[in-house]
PDB file of N, CA and C in Angstrom:
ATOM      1  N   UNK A   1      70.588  36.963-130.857  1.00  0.00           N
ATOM      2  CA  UNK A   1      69.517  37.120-129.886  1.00  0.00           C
ATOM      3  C   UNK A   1      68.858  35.778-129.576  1.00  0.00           C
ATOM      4  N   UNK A   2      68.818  34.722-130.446  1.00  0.00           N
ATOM      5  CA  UNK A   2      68.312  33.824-130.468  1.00  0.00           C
ATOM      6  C   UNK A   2      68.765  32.603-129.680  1.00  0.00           C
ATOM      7  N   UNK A   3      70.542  32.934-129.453  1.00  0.00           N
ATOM      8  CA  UNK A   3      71.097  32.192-129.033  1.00  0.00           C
ATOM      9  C   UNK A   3      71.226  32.415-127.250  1.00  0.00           C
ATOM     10  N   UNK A   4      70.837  33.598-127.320  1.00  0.00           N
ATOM     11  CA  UNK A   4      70.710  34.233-125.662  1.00  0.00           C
ATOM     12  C   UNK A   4      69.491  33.314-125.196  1.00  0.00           C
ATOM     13  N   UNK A   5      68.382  33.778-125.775  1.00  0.00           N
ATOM     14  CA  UNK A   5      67.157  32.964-125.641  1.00  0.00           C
ATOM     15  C   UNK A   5      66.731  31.507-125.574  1.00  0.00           C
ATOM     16  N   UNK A   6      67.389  30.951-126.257  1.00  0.00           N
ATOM     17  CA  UNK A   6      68.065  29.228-125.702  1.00  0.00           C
ATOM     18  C   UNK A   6      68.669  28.856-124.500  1.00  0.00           C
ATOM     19  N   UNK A   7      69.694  29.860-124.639  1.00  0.00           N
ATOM     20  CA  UNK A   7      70.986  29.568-123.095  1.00  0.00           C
ATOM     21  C   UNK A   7      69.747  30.301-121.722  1.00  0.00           C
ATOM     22  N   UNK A   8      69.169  30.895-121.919  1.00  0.00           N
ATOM     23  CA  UNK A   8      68.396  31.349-120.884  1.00  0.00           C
ATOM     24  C   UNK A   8      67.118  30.656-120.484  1.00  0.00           C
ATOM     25  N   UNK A   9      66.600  29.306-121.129  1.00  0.00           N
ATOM     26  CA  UNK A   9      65.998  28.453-121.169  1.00  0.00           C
ATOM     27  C   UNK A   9      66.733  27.175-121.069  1.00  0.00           C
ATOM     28  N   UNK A  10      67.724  27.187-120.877  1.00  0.00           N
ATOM     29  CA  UNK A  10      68.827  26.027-120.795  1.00  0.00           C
ATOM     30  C   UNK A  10      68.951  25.901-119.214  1.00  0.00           C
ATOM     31  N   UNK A  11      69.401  27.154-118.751  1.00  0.00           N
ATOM     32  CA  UNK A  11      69.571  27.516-117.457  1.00  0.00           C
ATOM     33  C   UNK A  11      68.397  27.169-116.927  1.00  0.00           C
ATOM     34  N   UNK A  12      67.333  27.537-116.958  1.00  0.00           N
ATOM     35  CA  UNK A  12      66.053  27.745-116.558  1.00  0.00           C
ATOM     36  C   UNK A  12      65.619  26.164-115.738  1.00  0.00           C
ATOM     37  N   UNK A  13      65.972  25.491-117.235  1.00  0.00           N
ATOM     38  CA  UNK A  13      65.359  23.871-117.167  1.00  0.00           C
ATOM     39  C   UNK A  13      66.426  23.298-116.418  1.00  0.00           C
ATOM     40  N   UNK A  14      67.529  23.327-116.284  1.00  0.00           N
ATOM     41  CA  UNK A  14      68.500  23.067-115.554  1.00  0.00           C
ATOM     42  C   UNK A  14      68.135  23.000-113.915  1.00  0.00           C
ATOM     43  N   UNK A  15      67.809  24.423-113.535  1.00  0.00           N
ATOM     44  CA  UNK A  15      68.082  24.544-112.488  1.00  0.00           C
ATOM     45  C   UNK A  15      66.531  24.526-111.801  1.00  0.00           C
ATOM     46  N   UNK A  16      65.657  24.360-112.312  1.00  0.00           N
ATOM     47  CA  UNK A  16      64.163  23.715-111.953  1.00  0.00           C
ATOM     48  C   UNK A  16      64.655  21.564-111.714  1.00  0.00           C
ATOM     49  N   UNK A  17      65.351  21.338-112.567  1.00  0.00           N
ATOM     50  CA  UNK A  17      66.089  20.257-112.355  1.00  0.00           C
ATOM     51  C   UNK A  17      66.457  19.286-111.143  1.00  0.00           C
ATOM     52  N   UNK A  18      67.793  20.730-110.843  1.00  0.00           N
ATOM     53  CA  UNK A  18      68.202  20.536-109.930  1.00  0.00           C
ATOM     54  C   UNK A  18      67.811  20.489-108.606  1.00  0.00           C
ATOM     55  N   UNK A  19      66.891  21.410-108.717  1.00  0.00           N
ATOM     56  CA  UNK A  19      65.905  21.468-107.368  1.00  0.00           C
ATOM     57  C   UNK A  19      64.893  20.479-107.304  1.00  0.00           C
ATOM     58  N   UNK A  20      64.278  20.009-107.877  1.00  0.00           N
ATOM     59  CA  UNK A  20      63.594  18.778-107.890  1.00  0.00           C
ATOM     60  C   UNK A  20      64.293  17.744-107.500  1.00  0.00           C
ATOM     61  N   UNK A  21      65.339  17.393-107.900  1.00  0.00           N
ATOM     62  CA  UNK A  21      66.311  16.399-107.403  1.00  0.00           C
ATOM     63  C   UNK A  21      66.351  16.650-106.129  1.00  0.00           C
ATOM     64  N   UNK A  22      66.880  17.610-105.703  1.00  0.00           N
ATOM     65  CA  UNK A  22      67.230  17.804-103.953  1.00  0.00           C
ATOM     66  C   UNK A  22      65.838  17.626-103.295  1.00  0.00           C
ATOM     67  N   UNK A  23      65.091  17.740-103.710  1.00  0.00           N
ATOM     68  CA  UNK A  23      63.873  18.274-102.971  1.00  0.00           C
ATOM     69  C   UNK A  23      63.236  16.429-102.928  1.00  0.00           C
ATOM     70  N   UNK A  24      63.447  15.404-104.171  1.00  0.00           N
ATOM     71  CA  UNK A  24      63.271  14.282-103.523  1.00  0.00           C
ATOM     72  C   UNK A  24      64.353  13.550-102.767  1.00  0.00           C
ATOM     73  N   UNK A  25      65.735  13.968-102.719  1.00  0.00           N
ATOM     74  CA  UNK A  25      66.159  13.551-101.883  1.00  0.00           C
ATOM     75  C   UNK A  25      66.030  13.760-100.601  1.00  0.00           C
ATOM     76  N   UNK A  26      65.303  15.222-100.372  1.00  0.00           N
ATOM     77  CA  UNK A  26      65.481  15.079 -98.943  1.00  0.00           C
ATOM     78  C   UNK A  26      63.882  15.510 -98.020  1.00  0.00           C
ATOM     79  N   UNK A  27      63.216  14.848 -98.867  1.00  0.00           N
ATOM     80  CA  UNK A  27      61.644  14.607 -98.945  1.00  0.00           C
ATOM     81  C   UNK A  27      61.387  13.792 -97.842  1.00  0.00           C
ATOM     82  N   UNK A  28      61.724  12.467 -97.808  1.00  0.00           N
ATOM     83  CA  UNK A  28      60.813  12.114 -96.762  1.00  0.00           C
ATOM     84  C   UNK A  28      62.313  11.319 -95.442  1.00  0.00           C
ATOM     85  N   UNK A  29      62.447  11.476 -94.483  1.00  0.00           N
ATOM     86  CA  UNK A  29      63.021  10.591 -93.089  1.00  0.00           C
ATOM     87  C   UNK A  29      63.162   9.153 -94.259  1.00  0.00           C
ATOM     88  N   UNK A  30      64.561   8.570 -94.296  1.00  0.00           N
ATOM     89  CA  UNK A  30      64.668   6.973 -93.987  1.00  0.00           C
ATOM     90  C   UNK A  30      65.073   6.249 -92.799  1.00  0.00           C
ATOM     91  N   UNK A  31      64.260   5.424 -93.200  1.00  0.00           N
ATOM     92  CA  UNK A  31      64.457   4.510 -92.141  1.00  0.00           C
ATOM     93  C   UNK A  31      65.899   3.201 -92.222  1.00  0.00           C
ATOM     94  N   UNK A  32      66.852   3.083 -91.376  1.00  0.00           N
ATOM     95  CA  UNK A  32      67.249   2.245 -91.218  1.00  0.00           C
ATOM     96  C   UNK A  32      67.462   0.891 -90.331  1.00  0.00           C
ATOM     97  N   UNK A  33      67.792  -0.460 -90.508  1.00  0.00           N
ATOM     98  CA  UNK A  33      68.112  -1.165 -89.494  1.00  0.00           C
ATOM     99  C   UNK A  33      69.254  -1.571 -88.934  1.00  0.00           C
ATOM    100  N   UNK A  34      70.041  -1.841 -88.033  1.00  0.00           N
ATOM    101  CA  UNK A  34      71.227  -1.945 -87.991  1.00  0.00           C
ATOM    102  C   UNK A  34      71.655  -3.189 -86.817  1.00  0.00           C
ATOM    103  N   UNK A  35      72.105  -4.214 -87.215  1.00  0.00           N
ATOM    104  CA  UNK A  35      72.404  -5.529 -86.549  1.00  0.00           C
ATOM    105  C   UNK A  35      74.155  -5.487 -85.421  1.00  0.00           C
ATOM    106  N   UNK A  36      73.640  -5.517 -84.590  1.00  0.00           N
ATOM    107  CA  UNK A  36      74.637  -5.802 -84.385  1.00  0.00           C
ATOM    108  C   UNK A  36      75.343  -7.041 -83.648  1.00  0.00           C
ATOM    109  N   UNK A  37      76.637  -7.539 -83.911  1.00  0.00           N
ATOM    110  CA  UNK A  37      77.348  -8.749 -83.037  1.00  0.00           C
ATOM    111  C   UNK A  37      76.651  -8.844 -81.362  1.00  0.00           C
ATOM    112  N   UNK A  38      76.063  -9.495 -81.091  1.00  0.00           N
ATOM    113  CA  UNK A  38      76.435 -10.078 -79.524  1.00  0.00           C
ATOM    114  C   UNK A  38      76.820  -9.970 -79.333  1.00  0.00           C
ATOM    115  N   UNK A  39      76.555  -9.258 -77.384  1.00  0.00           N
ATOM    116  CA  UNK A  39      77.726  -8.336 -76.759  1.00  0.00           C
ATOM    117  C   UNK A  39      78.439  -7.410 -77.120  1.00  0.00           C
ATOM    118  N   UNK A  40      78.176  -6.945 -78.350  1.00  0.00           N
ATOM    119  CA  UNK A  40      78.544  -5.778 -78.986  1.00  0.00           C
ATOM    120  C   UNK A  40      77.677  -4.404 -78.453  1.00  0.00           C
ATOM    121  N   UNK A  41      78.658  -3.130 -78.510  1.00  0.00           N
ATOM    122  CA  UNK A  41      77.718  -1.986 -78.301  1.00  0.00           C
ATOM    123  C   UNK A  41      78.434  -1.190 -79.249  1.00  0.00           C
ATOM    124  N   UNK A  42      77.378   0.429 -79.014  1.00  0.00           N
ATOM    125  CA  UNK A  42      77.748   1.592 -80.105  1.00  0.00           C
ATOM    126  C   UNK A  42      78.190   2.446 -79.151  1.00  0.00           C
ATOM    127  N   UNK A  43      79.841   2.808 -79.124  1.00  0.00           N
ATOM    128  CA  UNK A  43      80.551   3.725 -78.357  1.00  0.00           C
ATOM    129  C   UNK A  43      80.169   4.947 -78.780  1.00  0.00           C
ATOM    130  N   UNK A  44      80.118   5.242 -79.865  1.00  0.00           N
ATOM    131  CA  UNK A  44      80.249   6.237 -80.811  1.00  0.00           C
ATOM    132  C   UNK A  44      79.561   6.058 -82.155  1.00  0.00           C
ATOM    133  N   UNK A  45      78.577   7.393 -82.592  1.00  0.00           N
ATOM    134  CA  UNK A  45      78.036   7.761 -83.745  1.00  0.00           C
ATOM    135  C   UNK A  45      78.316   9.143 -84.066  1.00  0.00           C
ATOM    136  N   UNK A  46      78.467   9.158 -85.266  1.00  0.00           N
ATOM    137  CA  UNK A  46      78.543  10.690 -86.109  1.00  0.00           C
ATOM    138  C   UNK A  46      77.818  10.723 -87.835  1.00  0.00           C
ATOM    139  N   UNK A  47      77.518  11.107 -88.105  1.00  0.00           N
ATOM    140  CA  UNK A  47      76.840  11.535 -89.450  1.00  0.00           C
ATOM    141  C   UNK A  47      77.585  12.821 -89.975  1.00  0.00           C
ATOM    142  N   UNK A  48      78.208  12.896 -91.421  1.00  0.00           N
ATOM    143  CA  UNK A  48      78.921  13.614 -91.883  1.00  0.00           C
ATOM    144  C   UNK A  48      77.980  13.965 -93.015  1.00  0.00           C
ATOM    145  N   UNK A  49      78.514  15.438 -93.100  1.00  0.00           N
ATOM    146  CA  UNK A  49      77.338  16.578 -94.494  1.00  0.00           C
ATOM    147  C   UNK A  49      76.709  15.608 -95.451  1.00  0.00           C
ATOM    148  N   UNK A  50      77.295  14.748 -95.812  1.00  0.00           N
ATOM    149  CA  UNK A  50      76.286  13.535 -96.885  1.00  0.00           C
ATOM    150  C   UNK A  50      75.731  12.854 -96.392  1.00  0.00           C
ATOM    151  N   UNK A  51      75.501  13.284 -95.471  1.00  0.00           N
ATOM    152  CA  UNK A  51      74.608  12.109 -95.188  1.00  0.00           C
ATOM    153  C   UNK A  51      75.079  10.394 -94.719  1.00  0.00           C
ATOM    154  N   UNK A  52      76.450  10.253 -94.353  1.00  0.00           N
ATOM    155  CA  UNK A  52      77.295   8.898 -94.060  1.00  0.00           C
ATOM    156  C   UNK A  52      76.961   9.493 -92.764  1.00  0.00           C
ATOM    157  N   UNK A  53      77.179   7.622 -92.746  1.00  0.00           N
ATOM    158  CA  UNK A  53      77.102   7.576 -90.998  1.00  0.00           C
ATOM    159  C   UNK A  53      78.726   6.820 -90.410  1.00  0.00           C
ATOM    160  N   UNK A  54      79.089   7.390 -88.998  1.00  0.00           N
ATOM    161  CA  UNK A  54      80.170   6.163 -88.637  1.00  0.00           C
ATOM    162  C   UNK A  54      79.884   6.085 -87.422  1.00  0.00           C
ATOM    163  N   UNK A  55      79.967   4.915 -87.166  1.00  0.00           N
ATOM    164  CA  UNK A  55      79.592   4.035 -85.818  1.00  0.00           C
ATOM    165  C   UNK A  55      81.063   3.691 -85.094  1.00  0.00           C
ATOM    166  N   UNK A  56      81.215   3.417 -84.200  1.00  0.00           N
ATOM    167  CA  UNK A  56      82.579   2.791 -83.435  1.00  0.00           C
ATOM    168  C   UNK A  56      81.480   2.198 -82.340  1.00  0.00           C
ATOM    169  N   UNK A  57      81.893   0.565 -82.375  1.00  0.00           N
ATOM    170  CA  UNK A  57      81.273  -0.377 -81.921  1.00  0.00           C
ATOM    171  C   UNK A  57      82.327  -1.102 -81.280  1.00  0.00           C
ATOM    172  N   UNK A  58      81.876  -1.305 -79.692  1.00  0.00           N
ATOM    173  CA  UNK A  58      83.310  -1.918 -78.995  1.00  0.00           C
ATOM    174  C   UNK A  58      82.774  -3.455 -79.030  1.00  0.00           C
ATOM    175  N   UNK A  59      83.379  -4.309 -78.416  1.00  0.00           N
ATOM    176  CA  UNK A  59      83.408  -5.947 -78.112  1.00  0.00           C
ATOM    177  C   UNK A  59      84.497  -5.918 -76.895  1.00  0.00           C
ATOM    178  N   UNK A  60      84.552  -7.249 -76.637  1.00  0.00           N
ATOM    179  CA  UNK A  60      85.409  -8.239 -75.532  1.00  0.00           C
ATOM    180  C   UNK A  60      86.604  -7.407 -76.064  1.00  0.00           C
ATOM    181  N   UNK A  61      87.689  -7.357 -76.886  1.00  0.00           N
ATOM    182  CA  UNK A  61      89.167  -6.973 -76.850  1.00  0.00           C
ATOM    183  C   UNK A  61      89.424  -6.469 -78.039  1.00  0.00           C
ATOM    184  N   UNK A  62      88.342  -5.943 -79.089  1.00  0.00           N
ATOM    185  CA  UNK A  62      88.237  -5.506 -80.227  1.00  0.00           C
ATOM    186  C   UNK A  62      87.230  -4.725 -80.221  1.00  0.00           C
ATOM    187  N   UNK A  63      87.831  -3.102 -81.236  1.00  0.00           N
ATOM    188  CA  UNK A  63      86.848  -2.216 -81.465  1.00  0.00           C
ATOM    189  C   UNK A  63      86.422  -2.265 -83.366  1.00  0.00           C
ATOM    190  N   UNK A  64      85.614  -2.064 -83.407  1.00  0.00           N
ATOM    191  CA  UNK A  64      85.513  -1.723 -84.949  1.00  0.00           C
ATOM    192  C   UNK A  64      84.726  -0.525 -85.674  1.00  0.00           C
ATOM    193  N   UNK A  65      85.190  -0.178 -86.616  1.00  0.00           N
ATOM    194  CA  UNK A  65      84.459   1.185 -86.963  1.00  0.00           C
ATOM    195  C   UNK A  65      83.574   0.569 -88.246  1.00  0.00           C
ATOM    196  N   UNK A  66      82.827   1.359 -88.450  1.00  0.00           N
ATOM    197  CA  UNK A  66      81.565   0.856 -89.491  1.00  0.00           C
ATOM    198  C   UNK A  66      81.034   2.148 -89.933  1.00  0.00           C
ATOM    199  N   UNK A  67      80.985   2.008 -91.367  1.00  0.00           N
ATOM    200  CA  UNK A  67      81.111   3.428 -92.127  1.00  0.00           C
ATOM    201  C   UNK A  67      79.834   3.026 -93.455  1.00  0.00           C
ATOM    202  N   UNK A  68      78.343   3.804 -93.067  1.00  0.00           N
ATOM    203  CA  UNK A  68      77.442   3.330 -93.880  1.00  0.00           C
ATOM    204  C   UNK A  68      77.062   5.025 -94.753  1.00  0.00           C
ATOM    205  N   UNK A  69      76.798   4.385 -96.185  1.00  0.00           N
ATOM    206  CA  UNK A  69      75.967   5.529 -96.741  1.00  0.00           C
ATOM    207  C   UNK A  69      74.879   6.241 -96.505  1.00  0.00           C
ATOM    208  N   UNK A  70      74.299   7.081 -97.196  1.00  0.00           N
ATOM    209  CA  UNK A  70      73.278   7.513 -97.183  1.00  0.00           C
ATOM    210  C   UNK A  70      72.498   6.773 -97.150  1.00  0.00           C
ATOM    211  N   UNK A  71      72.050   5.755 -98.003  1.00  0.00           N
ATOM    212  CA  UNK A  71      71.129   4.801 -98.213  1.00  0.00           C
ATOM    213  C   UNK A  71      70.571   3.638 -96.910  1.00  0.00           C
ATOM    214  N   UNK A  72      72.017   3.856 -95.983  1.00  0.00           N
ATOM    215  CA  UNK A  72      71.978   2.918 -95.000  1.00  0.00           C
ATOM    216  C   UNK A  72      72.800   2.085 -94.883  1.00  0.00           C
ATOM    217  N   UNK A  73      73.052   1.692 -96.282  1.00  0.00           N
ATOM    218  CA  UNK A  73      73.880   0.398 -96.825  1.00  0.00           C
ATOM    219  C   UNK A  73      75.559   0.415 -95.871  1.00  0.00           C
ATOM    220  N   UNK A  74      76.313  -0.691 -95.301  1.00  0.00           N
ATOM    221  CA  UNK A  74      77.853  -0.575 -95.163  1.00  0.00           C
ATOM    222  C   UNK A  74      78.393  -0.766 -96.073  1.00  0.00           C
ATOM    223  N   UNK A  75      79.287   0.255 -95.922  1.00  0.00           N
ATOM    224  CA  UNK A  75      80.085   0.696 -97.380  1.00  0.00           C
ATOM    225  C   UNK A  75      81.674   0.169 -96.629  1.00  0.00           C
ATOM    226  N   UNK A  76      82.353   0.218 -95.193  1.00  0.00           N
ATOM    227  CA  UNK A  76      83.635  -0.432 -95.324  1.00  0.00           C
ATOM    228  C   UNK A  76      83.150  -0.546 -93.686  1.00  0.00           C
ATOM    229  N   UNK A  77      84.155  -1.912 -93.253  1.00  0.00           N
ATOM    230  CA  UNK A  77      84.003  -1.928 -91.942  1.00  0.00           C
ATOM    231  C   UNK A  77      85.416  -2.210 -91.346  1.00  0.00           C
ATOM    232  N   UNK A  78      86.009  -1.597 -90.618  1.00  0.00           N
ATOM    233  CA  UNK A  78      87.782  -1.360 -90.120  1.00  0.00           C
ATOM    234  C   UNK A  78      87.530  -2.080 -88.952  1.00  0.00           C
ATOM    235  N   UNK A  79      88.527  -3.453 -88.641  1.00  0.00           N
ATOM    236  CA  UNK A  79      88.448  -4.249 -87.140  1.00  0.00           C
ATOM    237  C   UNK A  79      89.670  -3.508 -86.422  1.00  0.00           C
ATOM    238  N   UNK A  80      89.795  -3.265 -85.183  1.00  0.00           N
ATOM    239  CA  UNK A  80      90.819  -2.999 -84.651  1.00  0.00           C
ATOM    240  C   UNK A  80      90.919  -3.936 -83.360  1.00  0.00           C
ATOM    241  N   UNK A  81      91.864  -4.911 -83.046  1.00  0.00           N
ATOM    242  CA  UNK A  81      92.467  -5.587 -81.501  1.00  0.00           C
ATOM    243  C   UNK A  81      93.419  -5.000 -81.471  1.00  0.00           C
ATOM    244  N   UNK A  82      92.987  -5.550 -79.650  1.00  0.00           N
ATOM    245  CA  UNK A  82      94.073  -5.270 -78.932  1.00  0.00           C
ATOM    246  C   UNK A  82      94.749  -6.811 -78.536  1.00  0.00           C
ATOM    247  N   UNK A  83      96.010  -6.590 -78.771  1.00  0.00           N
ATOM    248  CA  UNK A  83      96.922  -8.084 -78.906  1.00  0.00           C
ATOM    249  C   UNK A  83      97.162  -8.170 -77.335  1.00  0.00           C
ATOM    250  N   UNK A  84      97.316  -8.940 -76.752  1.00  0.00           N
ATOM    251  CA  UNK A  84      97.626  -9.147 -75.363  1.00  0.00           C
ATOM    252  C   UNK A  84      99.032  -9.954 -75.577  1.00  0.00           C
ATOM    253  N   UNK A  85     100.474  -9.529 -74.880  1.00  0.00           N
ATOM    254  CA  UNK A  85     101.849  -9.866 -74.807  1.00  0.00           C
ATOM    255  C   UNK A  85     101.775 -11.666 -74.292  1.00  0.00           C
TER     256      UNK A  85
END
């Protein structure tokens, strides 16, 4: 009986836990800044269930994609040209 009574206070504290956690993560709007190249623009934005963001940013003869966390931070940035013959 005793051991029910632990695991049911285990759970308890657990999942008061867990909700606290979520609840400061998704507590207050962040703010981000985001620089971009000269003559550069943002073709394209999307935000995926976590909270990532991806940008597709064109230029003169090159596109590039830019893939930031939650936090804001860039986490990978993919160049793509176009080669002219």
């Amino acid at each position: 009986m005793a051991i029910l009574i632990v695991a049911a206070l285990v759970v308890i504290v657990v999942t008061i836990y867990s909700r606290l956690t979520a609840m400061e993560q998704n507590a207050e709007p962040r703010q981000s800044e985001i620089s971009l190249p000269a003559g550069a623009r943002v073709s394209s934005a999307s935000i995926g269930e976590k909270g990532q963001m991806l940008l597709l940013i064109e230029q003169d003869n090159r596109q590039q994609i830019w893939q930031f966390d939650r936090s804001g931070r860039l986490q990978r940035q993919i160049e793509i040209r176009t080669s002219t013959p």
